[in-house]
Every structure is written in C-alpha cells, then in structure tokens.
PDB file of N, CA and C in Angstrom:
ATOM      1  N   UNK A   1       0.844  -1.192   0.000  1.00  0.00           N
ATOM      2  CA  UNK A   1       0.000   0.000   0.000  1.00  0.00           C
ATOM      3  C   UNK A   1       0.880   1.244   0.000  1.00  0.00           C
ATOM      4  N   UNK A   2       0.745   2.472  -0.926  1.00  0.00           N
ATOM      5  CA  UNK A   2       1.257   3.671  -0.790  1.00  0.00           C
ATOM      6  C   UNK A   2       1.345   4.465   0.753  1.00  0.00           C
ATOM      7  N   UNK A   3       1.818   4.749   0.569  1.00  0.00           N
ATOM      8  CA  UNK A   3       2.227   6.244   1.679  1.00  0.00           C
ATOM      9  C   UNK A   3       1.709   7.412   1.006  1.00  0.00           C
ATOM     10  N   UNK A   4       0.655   8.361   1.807  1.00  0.00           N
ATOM     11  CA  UNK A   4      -0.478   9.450   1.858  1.00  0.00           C
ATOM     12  C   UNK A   4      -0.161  10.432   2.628  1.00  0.00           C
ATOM     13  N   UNK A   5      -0.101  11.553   2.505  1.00  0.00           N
ATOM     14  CA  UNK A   5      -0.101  12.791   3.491  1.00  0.00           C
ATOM     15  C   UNK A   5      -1.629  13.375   3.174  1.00  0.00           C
ATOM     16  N   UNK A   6      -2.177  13.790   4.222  1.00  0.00           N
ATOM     17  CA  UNK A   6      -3.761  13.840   4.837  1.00  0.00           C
ATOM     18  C   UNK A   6      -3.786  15.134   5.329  1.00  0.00           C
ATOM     19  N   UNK A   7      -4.636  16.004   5.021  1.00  0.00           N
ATOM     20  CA  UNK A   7      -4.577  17.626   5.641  1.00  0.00           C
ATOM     21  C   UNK A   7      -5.940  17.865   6.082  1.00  0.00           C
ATOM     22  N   UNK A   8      -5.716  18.248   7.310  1.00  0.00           N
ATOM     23  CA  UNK A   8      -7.333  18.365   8.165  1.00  0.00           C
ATOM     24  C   UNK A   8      -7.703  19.817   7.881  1.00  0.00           C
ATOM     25  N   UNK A   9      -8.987  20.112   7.541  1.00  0.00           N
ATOM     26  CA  UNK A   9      -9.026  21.641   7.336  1.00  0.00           C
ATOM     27  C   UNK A   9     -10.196  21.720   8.501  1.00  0.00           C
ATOM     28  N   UNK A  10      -9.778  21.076   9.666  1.00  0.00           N
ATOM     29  CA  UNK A  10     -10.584  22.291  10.721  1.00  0.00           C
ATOM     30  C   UNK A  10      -9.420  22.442  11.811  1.00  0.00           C
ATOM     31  N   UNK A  11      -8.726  21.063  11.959  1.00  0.00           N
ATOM     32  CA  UNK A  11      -7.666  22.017  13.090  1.00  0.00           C
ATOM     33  C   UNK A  11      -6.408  22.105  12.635  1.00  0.00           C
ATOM     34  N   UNK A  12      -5.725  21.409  11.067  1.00  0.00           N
ATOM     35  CA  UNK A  12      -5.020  21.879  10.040  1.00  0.00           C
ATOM     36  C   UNK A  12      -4.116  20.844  10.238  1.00  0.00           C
ATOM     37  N   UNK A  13      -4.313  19.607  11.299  1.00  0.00           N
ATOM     38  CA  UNK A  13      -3.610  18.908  11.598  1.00  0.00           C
ATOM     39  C   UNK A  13      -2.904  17.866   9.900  1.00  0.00           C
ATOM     40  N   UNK A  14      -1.470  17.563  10.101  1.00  0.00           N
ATOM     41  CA  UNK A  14      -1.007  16.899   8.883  1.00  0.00           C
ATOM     42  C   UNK A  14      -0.593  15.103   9.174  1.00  0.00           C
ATOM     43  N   UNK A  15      -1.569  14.708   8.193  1.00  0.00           N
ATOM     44  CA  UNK A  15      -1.039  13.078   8.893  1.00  0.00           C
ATOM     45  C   UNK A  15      -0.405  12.242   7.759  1.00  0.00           C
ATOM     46  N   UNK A  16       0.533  11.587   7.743  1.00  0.00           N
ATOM     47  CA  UNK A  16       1.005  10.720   6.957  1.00  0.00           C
ATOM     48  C   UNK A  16       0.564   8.926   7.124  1.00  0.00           C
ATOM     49  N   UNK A  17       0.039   8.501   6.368  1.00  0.00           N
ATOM     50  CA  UNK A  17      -0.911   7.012   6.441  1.00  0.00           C
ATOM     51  C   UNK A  17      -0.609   6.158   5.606  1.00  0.00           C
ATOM     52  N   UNK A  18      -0.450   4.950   5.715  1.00  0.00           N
ATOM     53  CA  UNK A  18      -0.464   4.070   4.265  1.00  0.00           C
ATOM     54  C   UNK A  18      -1.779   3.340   4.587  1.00  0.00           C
ATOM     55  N   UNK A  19      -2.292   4.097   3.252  1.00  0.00           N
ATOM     56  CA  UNK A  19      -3.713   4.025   2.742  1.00  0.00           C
ATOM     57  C   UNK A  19      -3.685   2.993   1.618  1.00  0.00           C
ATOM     58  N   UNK A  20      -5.066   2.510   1.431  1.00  0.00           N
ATOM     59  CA  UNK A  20      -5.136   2.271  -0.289  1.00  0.00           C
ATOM     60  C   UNK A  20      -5.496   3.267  -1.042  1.00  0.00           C
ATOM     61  N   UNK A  21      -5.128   2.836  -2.568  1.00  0.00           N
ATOM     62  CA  UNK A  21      -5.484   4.087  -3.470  1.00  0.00           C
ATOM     63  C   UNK A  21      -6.389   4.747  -3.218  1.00  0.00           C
ATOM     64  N   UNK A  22      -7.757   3.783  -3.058  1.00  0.00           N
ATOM     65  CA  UNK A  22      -9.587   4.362  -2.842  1.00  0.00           C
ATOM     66  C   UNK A  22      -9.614   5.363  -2.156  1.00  0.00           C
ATOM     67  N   UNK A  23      -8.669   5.346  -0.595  1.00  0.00           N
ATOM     68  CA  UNK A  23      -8.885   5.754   0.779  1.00  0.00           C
ATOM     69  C   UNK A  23      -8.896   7.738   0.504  1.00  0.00           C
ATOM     70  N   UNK A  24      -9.507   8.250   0.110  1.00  0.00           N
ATOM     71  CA  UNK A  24      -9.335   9.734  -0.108  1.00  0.00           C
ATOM     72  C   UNK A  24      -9.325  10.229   0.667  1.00  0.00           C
ATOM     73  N   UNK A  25     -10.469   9.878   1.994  1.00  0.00           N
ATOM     74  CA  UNK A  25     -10.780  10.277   3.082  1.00  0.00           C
ATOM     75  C   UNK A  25     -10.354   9.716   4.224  1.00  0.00           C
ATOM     76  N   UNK A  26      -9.668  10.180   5.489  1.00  0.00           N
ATOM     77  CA  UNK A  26      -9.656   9.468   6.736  1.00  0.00           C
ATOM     78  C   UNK A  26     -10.167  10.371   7.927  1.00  0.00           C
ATOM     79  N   UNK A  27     -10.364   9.814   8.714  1.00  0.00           N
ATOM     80  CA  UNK A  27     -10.820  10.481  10.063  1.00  0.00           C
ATOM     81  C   UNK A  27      -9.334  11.033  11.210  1.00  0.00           C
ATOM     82  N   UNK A  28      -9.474  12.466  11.242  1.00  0.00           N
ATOM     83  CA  UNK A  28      -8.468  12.841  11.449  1.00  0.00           C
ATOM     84  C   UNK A  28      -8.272  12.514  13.280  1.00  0.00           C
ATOM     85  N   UNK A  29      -7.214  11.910  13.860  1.00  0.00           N
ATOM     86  CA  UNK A  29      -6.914  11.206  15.005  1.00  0.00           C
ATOM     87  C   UNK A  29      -6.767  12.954  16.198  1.00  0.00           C
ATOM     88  N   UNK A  30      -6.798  13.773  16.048  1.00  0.00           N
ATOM     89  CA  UNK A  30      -6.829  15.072  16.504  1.00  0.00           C
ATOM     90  C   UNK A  30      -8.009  15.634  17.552  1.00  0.00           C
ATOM     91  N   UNK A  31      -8.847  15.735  16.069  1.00  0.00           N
ATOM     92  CA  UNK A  31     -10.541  16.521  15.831  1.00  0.00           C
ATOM     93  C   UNK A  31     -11.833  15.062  15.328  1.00  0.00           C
ATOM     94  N   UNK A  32     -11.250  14.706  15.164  1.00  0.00           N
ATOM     95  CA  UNK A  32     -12.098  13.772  14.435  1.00  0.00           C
ATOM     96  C   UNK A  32     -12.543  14.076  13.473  1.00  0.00           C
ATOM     97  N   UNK A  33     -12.326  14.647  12.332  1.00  0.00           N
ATOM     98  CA  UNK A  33     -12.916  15.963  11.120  1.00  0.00           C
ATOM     99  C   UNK A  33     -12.483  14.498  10.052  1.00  0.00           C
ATOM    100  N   UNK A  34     -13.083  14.538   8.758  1.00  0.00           N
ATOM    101  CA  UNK A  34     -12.625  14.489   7.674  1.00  0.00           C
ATOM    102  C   UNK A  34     -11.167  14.780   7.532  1.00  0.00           C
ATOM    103  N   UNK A  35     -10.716  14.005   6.817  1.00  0.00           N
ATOM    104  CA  UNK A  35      -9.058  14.700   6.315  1.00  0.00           C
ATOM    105  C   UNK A  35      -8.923  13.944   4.919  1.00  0.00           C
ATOM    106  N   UNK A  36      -8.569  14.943   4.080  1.00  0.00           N
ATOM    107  CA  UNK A  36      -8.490  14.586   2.833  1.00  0.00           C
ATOM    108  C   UNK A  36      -7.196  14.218   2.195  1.00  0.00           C
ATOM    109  N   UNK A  37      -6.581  14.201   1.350  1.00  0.00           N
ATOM    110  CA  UNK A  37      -4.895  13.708   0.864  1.00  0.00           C
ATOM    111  C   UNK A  37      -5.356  14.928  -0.690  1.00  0.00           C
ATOM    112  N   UNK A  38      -4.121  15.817  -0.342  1.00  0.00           N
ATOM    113  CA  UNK A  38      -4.232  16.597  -1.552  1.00  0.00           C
ATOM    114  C   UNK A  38      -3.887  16.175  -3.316  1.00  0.00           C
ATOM    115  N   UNK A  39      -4.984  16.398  -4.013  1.00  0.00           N
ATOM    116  CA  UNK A  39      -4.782  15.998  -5.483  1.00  0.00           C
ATOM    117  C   UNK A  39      -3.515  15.703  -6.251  1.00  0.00           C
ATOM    118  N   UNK A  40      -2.329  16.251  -6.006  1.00  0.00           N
ATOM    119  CA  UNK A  40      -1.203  16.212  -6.384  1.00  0.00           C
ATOM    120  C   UNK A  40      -0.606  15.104  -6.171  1.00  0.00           C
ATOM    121  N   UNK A  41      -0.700  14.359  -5.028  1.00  0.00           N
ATOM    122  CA  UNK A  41       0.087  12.975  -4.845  1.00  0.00           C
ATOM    123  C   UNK A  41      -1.225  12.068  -5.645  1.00  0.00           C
ATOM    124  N   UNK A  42      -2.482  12.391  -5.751  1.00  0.00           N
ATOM    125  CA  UNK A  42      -3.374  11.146  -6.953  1.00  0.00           C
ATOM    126  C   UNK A  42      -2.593  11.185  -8.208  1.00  0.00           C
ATOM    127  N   UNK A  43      -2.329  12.493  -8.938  1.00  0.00           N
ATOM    128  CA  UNK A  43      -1.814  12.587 -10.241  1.00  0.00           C
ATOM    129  C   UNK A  43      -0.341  11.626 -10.052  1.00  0.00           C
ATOM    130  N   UNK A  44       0.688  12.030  -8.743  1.00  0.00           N
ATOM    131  CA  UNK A  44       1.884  11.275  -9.060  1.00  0.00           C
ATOM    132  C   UNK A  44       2.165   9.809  -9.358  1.00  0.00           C
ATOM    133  N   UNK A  45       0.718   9.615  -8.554  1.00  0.00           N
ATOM    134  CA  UNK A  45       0.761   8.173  -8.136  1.00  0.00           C
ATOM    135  C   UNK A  45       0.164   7.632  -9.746  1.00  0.00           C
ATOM    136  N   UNK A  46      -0.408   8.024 -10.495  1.00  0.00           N
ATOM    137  CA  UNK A  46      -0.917   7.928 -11.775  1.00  0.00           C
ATOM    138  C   UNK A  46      -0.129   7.873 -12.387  1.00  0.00           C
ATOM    139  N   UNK A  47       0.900   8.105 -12.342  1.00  0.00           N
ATOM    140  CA  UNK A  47       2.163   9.040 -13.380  1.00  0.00           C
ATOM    141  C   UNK A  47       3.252   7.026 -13.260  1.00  0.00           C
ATOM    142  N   UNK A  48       2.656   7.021 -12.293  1.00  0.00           N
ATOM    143  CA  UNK A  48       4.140   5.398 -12.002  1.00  0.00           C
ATOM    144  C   UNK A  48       3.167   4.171 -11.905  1.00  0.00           C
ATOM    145  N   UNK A  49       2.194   4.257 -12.122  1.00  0.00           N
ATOM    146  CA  UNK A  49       1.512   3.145 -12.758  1.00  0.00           C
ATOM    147  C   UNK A  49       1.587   2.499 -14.033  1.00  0.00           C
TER     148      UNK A  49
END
C-alpha cells in the first residue's frame, strides 16, 4: 500500500498514512474531522503506474 499525506481543514492537523489508493478520506486522530490527501500525490501516483 502507498504512503499518503492527509490535511485536516478544521484544526489543520497533517497526517502521513499508508492508505489504499480508494482511501481519499480518513478520520483525522486530533478533531475527528474528515481529512483529505491533496490531489497532487493522486496525479503522481498515476504518473508510475
């Protein structure tokens, strides 16, 4: 499974995860908020497939 960096946009917290590809979303271990993985590592990861 890849390695993900995850950015919480309510308490801005930054998490690094090995996710699967699908995983867009995780629950941030902080706030408990949504945390998303910014678009730029989907494209890289596209790029070495």
């Amino acid at each position: 499974m890849p390695i993900f960096t995850y950015h919480c946009p309510n308490c801005l917290s930054r998490e690094t995860r090995v996710t699967g590809v699908d995983d867009q979303v995780v629950r941030c271990l902080v706030c408990g908020c949504d945390m998303r993985r910014p678009a730029d590592q989907e494209a890289l990861f596209r790029a070495y497939k």
